[in-house]
N, C-alpha and C. Protein backbone atom coordinates (compact mmCIF):
# COMPACT_ATOMS: atom_id res chain seq x y z
N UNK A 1 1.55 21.73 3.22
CA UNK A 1 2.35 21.05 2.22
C UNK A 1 3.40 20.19 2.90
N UNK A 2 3.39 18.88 2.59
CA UNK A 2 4.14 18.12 3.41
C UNK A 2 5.88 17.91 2.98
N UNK A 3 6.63 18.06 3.88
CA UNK A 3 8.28 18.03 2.96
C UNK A 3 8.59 16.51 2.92
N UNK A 4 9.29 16.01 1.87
CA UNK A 4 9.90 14.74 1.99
C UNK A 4 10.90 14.87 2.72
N UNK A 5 10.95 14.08 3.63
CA UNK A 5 11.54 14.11 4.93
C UNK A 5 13.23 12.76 4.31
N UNK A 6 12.44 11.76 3.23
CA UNK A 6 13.50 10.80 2.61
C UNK A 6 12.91 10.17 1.70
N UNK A 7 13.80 9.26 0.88
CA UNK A 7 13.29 8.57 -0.72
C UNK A 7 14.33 7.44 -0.69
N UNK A 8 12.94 6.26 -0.18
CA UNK A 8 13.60 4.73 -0.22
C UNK A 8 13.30 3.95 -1.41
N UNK A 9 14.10 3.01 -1.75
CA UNK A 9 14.16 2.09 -2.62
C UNK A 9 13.54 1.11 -2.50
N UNK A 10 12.76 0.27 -2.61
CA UNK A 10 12.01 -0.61 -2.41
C UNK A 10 12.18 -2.06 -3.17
N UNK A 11 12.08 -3.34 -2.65
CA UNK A 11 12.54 -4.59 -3.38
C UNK A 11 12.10 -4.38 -4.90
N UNK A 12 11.53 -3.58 -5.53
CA UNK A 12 10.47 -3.47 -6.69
C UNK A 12 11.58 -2.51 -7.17
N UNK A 13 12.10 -2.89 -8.40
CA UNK A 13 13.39 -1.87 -9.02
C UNK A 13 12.42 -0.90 -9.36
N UNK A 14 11.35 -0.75 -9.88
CA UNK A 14 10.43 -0.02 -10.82
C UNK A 14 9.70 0.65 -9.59
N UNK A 15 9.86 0.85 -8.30
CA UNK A 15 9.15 1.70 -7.26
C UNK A 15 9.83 2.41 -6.42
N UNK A 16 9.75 3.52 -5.77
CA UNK A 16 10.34 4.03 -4.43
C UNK A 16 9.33 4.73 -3.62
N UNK A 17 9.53 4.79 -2.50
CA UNK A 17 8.78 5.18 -1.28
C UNK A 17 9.07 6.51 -0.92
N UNK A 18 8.32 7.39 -0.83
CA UNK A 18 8.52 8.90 -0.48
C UNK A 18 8.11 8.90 1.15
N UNK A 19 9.23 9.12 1.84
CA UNK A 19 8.98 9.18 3.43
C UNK A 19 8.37 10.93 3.79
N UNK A 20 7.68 10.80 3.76
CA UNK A 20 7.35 12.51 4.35
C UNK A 20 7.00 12.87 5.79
N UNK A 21 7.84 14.36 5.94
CA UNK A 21 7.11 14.68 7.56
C UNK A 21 5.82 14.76 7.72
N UNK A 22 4.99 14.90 6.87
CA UNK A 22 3.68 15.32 7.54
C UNK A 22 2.45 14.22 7.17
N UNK A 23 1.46 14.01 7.33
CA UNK A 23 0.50 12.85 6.84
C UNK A 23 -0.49 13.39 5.68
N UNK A 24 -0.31 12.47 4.66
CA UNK A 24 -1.54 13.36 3.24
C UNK A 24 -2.77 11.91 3.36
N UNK A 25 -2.92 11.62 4.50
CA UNK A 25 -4.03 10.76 4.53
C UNK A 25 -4.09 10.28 5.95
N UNK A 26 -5.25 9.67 6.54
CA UNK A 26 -5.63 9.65 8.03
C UNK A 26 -5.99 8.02 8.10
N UNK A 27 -4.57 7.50 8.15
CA UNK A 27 -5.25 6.23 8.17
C UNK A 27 -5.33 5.17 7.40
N UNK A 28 -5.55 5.64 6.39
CA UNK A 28 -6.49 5.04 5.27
C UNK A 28 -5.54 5.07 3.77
N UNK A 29 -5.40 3.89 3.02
CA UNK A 29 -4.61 4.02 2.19
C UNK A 29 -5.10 3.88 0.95
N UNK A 30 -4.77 4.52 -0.44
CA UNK A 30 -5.24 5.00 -1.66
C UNK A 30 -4.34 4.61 -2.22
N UNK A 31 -5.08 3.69 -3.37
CA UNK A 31 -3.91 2.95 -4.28
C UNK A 31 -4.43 3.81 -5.52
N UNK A 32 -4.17 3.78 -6.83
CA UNK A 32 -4.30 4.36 -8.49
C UNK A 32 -3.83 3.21 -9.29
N UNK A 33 -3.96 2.34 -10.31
CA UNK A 33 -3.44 1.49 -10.93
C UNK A 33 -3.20 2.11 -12.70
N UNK A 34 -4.03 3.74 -12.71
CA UNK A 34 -3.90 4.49 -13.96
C UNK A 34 -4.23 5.40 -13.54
N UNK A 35 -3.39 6.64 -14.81
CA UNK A 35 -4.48 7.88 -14.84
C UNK A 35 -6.09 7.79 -14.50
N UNK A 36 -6.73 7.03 -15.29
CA UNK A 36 -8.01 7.24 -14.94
C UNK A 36 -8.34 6.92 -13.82
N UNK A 37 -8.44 6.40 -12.95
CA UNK A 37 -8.67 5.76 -11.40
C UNK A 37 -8.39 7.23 -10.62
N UNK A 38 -7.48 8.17 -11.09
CA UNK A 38 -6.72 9.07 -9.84
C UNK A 38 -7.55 10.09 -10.53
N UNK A 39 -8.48 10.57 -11.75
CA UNK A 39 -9.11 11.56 -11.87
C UNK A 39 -9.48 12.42 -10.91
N UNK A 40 -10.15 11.97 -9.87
CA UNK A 40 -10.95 12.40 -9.07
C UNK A 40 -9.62 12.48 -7.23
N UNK A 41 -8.97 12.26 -7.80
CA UNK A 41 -8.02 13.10 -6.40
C UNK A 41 -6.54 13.26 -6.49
N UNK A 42 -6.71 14.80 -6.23
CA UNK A 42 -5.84 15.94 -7.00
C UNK A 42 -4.36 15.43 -6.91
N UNK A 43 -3.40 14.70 -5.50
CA UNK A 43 -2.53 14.17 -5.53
C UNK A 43 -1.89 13.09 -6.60
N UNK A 44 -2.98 12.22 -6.53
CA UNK A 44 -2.91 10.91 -7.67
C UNK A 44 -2.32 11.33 -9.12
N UNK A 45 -3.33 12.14 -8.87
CA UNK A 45 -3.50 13.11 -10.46
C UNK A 45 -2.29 13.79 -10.72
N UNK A 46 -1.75 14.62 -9.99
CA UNK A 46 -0.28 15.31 -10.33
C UNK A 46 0.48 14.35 -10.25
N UNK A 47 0.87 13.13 -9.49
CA UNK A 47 1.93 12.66 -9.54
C UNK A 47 1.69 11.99 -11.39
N UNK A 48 0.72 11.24 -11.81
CA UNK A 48 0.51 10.49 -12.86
C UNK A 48 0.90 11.67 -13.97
N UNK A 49 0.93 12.56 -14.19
CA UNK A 49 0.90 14.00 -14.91
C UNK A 49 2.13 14.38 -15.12
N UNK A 50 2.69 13.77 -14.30
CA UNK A 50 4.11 13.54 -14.40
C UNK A 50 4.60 13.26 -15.72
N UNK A 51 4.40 11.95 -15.93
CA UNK A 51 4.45 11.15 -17.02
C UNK A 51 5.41 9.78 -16.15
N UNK A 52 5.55 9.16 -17.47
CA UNK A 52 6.19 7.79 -16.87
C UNK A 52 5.79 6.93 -15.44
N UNK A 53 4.65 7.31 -15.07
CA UNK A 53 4.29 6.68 -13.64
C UNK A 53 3.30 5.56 -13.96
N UNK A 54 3.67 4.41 -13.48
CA UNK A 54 2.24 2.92 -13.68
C UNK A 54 1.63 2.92 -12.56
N UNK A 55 1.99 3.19 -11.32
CA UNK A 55 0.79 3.30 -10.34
C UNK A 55 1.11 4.18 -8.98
N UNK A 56 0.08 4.86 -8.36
CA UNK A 56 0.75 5.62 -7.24
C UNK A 56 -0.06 4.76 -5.79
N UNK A 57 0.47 5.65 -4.89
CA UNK A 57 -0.24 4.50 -3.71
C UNK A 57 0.19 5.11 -2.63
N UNK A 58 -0.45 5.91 -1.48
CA UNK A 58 -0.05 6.59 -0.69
C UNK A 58 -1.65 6.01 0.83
N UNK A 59 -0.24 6.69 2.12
CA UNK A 59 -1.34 6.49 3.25
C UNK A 59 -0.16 6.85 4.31
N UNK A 60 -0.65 7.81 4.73
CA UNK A 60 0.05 8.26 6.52
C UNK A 60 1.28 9.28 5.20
N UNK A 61 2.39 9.06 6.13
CA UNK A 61 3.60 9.59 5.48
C UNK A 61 4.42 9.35 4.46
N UNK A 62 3.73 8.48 3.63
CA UNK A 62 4.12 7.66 3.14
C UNK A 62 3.25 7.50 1.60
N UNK A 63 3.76 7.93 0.19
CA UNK A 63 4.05 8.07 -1.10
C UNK A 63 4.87 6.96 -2.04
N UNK A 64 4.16 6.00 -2.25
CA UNK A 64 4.77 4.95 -3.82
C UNK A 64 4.57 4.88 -4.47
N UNK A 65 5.59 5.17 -5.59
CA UNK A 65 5.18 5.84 -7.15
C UNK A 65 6.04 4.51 -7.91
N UNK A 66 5.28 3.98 -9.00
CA UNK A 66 6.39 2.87 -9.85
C UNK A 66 5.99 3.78 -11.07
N UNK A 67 7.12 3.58 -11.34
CA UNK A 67 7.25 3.93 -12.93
C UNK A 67 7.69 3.04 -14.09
N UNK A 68 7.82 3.18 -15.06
CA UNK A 68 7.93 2.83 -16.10
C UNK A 68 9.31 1.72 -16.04
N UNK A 69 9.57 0.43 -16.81
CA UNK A 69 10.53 0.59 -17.40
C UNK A 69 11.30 1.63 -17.87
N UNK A 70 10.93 1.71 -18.85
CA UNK A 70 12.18 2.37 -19.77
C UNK A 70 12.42 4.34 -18.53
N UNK A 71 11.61 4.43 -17.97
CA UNK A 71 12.13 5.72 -17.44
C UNK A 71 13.00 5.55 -16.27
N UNK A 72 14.21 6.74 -16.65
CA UNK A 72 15.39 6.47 -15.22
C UNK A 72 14.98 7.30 -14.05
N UNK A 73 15.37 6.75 -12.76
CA UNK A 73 14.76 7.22 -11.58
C UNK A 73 15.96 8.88 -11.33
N UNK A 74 17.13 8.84 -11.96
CA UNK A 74 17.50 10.46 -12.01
C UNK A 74 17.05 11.17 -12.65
N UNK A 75 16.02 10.78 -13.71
CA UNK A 75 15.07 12.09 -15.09
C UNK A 75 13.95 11.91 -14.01
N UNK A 76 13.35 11.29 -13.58
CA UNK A 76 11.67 11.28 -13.05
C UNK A 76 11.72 12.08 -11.29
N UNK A 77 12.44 11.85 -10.66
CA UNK A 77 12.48 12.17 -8.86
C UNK A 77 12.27 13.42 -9.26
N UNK A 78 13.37 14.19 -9.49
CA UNK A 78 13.05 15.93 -9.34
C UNK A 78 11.89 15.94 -9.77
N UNK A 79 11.49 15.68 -11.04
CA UNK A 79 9.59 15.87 -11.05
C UNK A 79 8.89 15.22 -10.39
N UNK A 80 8.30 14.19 -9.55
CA UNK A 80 7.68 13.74 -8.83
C UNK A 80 8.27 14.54 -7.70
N UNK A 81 8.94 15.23 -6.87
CA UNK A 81 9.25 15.94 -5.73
C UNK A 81 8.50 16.86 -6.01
N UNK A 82 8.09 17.66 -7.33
CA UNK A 82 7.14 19.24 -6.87
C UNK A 82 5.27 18.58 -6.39
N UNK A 83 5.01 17.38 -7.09
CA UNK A 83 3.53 17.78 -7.18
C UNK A 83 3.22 17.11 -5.20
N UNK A 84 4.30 16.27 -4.82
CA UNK A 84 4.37 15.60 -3.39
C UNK A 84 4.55 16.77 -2.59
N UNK A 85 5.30 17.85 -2.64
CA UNK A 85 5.72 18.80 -1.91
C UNK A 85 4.33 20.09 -2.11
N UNK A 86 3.54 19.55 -3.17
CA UNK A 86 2.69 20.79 -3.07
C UNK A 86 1.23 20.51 -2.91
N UNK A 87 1.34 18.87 -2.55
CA UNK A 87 0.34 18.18 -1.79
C UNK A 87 -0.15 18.72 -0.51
N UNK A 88 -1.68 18.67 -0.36
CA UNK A 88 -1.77 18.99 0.93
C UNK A 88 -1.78 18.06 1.99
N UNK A 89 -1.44 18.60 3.52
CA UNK A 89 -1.05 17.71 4.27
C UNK A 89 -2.30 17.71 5.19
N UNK A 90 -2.46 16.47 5.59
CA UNK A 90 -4.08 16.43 7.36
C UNK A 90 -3.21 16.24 8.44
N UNK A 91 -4.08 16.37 9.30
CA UNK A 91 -3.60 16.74 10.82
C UNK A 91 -3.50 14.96 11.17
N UNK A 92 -2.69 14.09 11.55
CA UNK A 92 -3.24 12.92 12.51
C UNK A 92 -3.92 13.21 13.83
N UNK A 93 -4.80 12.15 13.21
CA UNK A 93 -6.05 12.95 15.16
C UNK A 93 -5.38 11.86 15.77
N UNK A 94 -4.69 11.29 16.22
CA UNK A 94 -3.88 10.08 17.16
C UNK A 94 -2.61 10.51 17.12
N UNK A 95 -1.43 11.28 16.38
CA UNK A 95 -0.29 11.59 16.69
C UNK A 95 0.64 10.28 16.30
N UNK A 96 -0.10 9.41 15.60
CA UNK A 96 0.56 8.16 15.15
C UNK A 96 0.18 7.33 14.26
N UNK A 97 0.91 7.62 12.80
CA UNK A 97 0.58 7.78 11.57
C UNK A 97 0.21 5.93 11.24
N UNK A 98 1.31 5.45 11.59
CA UNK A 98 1.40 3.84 11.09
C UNK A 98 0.54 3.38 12.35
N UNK A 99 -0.07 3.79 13.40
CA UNK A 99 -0.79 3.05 14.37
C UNK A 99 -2.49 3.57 13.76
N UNK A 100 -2.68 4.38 13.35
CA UNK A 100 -3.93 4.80 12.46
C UNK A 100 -4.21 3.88 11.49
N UNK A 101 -3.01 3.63 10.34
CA UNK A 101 -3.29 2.48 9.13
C UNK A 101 -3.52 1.26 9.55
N UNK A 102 -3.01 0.92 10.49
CA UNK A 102 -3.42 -0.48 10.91
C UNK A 102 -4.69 -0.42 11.52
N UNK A 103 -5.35 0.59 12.31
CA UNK A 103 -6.79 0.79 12.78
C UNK A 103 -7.41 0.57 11.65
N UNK A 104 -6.95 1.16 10.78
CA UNK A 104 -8.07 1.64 9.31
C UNK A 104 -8.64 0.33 8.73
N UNK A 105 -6.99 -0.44 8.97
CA UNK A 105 -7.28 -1.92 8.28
C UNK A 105 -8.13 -2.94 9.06
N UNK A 106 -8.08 -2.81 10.10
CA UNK A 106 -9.13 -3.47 10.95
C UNK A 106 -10.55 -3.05 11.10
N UNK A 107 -10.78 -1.48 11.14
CA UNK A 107 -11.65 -0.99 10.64
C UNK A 107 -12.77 -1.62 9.51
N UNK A 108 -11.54 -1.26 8.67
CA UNK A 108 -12.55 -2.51 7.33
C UNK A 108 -13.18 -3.76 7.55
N UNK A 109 -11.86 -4.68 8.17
CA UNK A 109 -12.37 -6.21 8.77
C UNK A 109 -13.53 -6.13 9.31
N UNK A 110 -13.60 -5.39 10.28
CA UNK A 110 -14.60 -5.39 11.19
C UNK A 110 -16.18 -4.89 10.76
N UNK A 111 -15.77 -4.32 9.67
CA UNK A 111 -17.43 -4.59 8.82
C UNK A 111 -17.69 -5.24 8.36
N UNK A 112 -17.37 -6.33 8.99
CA UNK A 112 -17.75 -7.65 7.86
C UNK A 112 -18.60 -8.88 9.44
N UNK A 113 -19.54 -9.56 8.64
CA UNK A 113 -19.89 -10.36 10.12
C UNK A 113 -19.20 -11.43 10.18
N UNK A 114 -17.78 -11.90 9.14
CA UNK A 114 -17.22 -13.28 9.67
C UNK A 114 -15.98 -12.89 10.45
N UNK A 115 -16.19 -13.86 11.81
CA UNK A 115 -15.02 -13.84 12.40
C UNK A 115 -13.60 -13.70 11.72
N UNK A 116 -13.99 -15.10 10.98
CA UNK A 116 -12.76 -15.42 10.23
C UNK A 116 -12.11 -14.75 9.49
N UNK A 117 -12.60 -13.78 8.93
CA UNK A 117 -12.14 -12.96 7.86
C UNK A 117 -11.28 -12.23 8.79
N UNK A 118 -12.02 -11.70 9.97
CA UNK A 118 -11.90 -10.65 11.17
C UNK A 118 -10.25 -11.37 11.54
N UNK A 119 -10.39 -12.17 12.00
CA UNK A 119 -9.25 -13.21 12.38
C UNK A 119 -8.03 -12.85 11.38
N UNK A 120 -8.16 -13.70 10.08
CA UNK A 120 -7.00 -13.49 9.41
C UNK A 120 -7.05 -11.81 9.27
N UNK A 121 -7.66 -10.70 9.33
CA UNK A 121 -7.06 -9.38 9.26
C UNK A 121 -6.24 -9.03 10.27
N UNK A 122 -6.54 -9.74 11.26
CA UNK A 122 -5.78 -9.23 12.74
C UNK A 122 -4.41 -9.58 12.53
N UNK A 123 -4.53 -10.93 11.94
CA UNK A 123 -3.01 -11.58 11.92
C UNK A 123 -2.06 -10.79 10.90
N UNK A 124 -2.90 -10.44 9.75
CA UNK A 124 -1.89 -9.73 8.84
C UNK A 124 -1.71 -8.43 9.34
N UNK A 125 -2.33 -7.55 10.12
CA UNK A 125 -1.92 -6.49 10.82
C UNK A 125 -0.56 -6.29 11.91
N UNK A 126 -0.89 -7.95 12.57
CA UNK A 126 0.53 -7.33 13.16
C UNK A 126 1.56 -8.41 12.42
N UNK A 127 1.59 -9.61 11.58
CA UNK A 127 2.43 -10.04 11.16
C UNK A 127 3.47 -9.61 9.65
N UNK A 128 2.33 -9.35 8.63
CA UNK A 128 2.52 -9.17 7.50
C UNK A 128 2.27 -7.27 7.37
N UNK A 129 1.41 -6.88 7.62
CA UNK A 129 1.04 -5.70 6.96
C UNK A 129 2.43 -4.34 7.57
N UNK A 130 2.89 -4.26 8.65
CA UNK A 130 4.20 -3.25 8.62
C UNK A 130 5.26 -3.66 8.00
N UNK A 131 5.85 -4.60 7.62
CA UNK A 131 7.02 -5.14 6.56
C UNK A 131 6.75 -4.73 5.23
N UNK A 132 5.17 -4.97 4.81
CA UNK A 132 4.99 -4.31 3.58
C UNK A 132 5.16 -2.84 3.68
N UNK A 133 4.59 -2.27 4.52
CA UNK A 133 4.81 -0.63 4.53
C UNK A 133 6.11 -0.42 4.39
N UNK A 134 6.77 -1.10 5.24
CA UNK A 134 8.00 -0.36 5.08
C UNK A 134 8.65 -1.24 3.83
N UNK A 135 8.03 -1.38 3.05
CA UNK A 135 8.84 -1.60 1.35
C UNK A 135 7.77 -0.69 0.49
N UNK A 136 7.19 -0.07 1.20
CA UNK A 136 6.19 1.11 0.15
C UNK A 136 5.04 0.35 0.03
N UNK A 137 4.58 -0.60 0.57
CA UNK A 137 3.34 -1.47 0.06
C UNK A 137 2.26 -1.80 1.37
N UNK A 138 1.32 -2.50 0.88
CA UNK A 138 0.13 -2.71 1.24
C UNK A 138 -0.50 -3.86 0.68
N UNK A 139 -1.41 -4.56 1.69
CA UNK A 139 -2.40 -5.37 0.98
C UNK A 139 -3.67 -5.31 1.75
N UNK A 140 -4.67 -5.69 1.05
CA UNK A 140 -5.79 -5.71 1.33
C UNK A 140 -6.91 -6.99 0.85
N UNK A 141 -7.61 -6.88 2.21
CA UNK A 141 -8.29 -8.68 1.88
C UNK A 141 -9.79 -8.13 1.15
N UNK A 142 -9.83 -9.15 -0.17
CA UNK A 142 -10.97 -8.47 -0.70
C UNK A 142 -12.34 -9.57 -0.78
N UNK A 143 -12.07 -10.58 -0.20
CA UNK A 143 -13.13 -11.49 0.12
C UNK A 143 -12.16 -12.86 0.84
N UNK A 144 -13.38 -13.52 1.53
CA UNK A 144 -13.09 -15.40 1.84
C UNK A 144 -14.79 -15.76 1.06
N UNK A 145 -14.52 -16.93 0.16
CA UNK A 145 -15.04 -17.82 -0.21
C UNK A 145 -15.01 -18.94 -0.83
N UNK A 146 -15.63 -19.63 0.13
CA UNK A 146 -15.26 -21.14 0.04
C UNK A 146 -13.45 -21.76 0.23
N UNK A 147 -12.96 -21.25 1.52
CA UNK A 147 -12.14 -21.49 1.63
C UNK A 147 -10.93 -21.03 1.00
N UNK A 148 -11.39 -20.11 0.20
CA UNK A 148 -10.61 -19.20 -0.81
C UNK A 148 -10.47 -17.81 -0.37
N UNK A 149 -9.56 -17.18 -0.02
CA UNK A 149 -9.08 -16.01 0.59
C UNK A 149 -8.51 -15.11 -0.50
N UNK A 150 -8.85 -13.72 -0.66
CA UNK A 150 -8.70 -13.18 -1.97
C UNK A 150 -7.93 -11.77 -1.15
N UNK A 151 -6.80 -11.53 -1.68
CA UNK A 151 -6.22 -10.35 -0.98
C UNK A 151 -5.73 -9.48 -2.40
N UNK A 152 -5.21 -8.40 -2.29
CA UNK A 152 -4.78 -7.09 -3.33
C UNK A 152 -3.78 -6.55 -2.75
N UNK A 153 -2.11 -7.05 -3.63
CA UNK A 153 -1.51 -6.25 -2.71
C UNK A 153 -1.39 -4.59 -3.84
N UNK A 154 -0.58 -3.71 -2.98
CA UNK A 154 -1.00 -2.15 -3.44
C UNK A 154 0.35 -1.57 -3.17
N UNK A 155 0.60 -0.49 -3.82
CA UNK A 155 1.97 0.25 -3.65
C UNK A 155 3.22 -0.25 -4.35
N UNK A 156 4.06 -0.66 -4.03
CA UNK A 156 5.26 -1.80 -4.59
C UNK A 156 4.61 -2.83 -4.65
N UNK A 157 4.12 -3.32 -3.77
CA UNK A 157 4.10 -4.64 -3.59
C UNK A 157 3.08 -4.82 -4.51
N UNK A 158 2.53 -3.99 -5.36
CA UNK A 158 1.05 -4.23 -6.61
C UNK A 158 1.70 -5.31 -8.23
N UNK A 159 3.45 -5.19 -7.73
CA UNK A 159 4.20 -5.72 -9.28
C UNK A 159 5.56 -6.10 -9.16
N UNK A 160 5.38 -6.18 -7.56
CA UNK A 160 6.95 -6.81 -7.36
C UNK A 160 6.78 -8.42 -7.41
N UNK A 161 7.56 -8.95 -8.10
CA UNK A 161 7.88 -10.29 -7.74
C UNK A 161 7.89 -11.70 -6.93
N UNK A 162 8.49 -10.73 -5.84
CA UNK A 162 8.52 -11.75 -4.39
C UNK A 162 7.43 -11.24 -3.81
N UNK A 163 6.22 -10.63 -4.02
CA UNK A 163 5.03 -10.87 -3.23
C UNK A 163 4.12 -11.78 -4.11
N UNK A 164 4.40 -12.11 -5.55
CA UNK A 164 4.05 -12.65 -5.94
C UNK A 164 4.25 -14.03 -5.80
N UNK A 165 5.00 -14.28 -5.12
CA UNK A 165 5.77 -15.44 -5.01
C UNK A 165 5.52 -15.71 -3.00
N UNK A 166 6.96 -15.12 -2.99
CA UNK A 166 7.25 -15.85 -1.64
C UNK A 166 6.42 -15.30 -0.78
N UNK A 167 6.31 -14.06 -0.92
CA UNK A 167 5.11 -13.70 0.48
C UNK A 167 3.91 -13.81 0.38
N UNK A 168 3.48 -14.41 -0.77
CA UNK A 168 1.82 -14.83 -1.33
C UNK A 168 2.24 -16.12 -0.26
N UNK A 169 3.13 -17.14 -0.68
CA UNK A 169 3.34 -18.39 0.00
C UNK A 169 3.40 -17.89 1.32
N UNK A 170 4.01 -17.17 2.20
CA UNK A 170 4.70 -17.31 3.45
C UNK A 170 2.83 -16.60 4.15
N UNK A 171 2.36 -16.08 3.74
CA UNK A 171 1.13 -15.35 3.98
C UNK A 171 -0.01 -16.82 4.54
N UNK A 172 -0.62 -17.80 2.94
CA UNK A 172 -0.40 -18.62 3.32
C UNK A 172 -0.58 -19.92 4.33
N UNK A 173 1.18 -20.17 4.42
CA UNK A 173 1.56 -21.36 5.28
C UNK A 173 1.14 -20.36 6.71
N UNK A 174 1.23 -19.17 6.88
CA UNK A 174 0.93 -18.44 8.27
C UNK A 174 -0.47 -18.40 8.32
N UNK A 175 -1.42 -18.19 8.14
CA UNK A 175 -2.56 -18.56 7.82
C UNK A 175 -3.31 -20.25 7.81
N UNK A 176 -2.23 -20.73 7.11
CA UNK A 176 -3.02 -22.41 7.08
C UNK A 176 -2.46 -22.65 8.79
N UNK A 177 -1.17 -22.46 9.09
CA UNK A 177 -0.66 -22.85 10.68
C UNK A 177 -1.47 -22.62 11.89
N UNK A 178 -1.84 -21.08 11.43
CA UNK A 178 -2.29 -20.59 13.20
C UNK A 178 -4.11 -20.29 12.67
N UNK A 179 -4.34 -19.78 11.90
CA UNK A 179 -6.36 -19.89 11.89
C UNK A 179 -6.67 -21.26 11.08
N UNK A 180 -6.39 -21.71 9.94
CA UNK A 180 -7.61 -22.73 9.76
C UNK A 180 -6.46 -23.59 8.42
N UNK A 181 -6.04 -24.64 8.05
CA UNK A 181 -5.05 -25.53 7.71
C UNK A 181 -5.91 -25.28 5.47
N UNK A 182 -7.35 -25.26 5.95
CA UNK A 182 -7.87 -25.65 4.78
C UNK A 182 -8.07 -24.20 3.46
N UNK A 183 -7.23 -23.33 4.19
CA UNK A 183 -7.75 -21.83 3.21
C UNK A 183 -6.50 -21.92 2.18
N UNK A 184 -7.27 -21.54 1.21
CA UNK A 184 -6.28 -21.43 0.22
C UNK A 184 -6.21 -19.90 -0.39
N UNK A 185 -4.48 -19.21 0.01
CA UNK A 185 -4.53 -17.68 -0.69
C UNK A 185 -4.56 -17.54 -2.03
N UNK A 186 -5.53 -15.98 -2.86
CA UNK A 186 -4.64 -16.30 -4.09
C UNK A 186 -4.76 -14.10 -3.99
N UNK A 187 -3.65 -14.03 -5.20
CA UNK A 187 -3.78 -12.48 -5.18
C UNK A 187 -4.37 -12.47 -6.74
N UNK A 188 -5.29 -11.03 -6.36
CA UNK A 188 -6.06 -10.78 -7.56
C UNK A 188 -5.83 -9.37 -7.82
């Protein structure tokens, strides 16, 4: 059972980040966008059971829960702290939780046969993808076609604002600069 080790705030008024000592995933990160999506794994599921939660999103030590408008983050924390604390925890087989997620994410790239795709994953791994973590978030590239680059961001960053905005743009102009001038991002 992993302890929350801390509970950050994230640019997303409607999200916070549960820092925990121990890892409830190897790597690999699990978004929920509803109850129904998290049926099938038991964490997802208690936190949403909660009530007041719009999406959960966890990977390594690391737990982002948004909730509701109308619900206040002093009625909801104490309940979202039992079903996180009675989560089970995995072992990291590397001893290095945020150096695993970024494997994971390349991992993915790398099943794919276009360079390019391969390319822009590398770049958002070490440029873009730890800044999102550490605001509780994630993104993920879910196709290139026809010059059209399709990414998902996840966690906070699934309904915050300024990824909708400025870091969709800054993603991008970093992208059109250093791999290829003619791709155009969009988030889906």
């Amino acid at each position: 059972m992993p302890k929350i080790a801390d509970i950050q705030e994230t640019p997303n008024p409607n999200a916070v980040k549960f820092i925990l000592k121990e890892p409830v995933s190897h790597g690999t990160s699990h978004s929920f966008k509803n109850l129904e999506s998290a049926m099938d794994n038991p964490l997802a599921k208690a936190i949403f059971d909660v009530g007041d939660v719009v999406s959960v999103f966890y990977m390594d030590k690391m737990i982002t829960v948004e909730k509701t408008d109308e619900a206040e983050w002093d009625e909801i924390l104490p309940a979202l702290a039992v079903p996180i604390r009675e989560a089970e925890s995995v072992r990291s087989t590397n001893g290095n939780g945020s150096a695993a997620a970024i494997g994971g994410a390349i991992a993915a790239a790398a099943g794919t046969d276009d360079p390019l795709v391969r390319e822009i994953d590398a770049l958002l791994d070490e440029r873009i993808r730890p800044y999102l973590a550490s605001d509780g978030g994630w993104l993920e590239i879910i196709g290139l076609e026809n010059k059209t680059l399709q990414i998902r961001y996840q966690g906070a960053c699934g309904s915050c604002p300024s990824s909708l905005t400025g870091t969709l743009m800054a993603i991008e102009n970093m992208i059109k600069d250093e791999i290829d001038p003619d791709i155009e991002v969009i988030a889906i």
